[in-house]
N, C-alpha and C. Protein backbone atom coordinates (compact mmCIF):
# COMPACT_ATOMS: atom_id res chain seq x y z
N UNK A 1 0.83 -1.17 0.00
CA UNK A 1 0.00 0.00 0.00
C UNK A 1 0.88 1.24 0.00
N UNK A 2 0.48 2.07 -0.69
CA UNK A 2 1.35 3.29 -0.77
C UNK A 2 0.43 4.52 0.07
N UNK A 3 1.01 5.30 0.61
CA UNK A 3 0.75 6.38 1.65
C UNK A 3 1.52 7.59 1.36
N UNK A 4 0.51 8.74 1.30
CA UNK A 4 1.47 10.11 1.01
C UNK A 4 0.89 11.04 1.98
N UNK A 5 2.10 11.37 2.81
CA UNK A 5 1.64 13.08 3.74
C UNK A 5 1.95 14.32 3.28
N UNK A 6 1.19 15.03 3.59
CA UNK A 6 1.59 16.82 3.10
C UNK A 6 2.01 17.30 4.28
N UNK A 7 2.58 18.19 4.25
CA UNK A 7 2.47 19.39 5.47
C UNK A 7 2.63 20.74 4.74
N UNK A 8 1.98 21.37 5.17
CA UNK A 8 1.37 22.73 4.86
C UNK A 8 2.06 23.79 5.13
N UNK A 9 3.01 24.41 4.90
CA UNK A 9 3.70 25.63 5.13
C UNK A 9 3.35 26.69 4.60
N UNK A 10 2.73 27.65 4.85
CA UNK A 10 2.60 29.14 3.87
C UNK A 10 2.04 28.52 2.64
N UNK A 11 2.82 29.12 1.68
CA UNK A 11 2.06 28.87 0.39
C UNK A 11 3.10 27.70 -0.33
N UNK A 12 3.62 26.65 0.55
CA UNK A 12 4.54 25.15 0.14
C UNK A 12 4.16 24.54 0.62
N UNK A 13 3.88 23.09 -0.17
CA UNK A 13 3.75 22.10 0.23
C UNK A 13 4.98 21.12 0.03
N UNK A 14 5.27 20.07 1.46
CA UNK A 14 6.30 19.34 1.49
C UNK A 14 5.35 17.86 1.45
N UNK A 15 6.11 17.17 0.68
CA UNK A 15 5.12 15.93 0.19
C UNK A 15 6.18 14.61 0.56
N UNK A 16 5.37 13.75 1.18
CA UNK A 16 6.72 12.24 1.48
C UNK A 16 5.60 11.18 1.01
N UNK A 17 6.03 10.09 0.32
CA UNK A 17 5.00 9.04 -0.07
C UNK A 17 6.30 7.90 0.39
N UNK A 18 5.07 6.94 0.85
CA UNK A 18 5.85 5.72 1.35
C UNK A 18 4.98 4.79 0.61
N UNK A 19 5.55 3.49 0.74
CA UNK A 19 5.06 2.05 0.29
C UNK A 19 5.70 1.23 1.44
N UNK A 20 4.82 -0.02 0.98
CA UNK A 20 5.09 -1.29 2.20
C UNK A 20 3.80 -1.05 3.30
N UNK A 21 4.51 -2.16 4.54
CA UNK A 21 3.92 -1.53 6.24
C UNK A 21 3.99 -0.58 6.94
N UNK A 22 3.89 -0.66 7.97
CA UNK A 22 4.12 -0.19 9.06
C UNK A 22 5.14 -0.44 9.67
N UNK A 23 5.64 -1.66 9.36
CA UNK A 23 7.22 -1.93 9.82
C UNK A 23 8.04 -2.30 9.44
N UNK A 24 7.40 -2.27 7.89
CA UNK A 24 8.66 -2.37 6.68
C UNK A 24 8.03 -1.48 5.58
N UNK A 25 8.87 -0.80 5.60
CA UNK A 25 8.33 0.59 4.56
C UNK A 25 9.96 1.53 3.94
N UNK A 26 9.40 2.11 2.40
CA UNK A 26 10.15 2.40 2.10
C UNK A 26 9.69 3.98 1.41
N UNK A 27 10.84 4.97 1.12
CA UNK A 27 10.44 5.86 0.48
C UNK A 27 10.15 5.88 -1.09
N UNK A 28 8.93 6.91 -1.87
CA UNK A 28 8.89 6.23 -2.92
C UNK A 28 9.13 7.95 -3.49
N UNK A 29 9.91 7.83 -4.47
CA UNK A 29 10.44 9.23 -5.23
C UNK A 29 11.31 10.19 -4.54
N UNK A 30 12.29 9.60 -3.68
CA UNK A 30 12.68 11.08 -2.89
C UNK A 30 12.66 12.44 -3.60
N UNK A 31 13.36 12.69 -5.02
CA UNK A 31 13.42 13.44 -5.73
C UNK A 31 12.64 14.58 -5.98
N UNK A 32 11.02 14.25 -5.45
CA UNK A 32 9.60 15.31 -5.76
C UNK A 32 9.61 15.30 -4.24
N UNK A 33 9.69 16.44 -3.65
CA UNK A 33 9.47 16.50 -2.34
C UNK A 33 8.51 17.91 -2.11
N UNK A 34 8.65 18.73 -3.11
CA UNK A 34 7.68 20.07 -2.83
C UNK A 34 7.32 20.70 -3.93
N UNK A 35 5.92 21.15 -3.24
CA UNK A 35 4.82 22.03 -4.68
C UNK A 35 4.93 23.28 -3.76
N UNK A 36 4.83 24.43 -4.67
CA UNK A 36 4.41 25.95 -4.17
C UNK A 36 3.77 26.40 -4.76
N UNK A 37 2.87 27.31 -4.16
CA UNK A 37 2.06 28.63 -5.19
C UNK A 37 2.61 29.97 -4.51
N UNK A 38 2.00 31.16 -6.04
CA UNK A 38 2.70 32.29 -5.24
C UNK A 38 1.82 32.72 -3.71
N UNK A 39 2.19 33.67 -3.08
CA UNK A 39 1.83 33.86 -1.78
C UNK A 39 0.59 34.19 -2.20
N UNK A 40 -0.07 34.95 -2.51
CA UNK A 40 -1.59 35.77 -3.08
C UNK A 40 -1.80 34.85 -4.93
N UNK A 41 -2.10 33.31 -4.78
CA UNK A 41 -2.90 33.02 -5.99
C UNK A 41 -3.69 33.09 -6.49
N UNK A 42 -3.87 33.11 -7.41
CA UNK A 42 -5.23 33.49 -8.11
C UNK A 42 -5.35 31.95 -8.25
N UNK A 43 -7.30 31.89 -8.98
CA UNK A 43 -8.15 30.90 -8.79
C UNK A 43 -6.89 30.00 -9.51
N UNK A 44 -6.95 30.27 -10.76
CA UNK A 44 -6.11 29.50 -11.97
C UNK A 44 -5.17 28.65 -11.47
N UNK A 45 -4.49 29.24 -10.69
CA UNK A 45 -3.04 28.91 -10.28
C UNK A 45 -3.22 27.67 -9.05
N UNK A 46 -4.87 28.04 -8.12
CA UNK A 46 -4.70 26.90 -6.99
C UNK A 46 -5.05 25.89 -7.70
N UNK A 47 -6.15 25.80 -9.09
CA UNK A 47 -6.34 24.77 -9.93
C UNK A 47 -5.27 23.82 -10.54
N UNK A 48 -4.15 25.35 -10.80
CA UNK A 48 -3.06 24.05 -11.65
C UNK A 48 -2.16 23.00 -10.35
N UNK A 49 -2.25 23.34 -9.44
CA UNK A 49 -2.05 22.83 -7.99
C UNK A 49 -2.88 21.37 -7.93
N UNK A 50 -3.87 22.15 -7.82
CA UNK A 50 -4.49 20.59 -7.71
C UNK A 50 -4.81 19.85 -8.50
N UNK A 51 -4.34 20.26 -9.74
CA UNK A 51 -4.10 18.93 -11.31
C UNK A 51 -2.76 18.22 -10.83
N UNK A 52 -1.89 19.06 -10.08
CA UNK A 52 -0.71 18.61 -9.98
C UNK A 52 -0.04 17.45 -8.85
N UNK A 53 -1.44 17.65 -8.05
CA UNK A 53 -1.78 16.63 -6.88
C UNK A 53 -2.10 15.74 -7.05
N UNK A 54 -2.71 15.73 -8.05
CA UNK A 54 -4.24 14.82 -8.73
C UNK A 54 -3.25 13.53 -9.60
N UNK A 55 -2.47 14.47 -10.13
CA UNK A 55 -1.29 13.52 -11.41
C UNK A 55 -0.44 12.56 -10.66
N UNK A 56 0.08 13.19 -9.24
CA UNK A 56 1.14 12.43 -8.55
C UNK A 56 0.59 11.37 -7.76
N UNK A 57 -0.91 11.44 -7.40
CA UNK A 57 -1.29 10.59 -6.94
C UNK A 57 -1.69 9.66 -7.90
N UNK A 58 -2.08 9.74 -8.99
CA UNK A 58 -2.16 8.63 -9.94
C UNK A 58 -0.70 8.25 -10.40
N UNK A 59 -0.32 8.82 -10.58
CA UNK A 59 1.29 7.89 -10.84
C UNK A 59 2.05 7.25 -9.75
N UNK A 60 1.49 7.85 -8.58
CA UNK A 60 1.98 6.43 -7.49
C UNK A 60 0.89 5.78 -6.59
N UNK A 61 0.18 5.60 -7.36
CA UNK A 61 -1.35 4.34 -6.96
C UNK A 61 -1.51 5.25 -5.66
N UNK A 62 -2.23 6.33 -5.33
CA UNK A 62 -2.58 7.09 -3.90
C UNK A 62 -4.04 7.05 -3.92
């Protein structure tokens, strides 16, 4: 099973996805670790955000 957390900073998001258990688990992509928008986004911009959420979770079964 694969598992992904956010944490929410200002206008960044820090993203970690794991696979496996609970007591055997591994990291999956270290490489993609953060999305941002500018500080004051417009509608457009939180949309392309959440296409961009939307994509990473389909490319790692979320």
């Amino acid at each position: 099973m694969n598992v992904m957390g956010i944490m929410l900073k200002a206008n960044e998001m820090r993203i970690v996805t794991l696979t496996g258990t609970r007591t055997a688990h591994e990291l999956i992509n270290p490489k993609f670790n953060k999305l941002a928008v500018d500080k004051h986004p417009q509608q457009a911009e939180v949309k392309i955000l959440i296409e961009q959420i939307s994509q990473y979770c389909d490319a790692n079964n979320i």
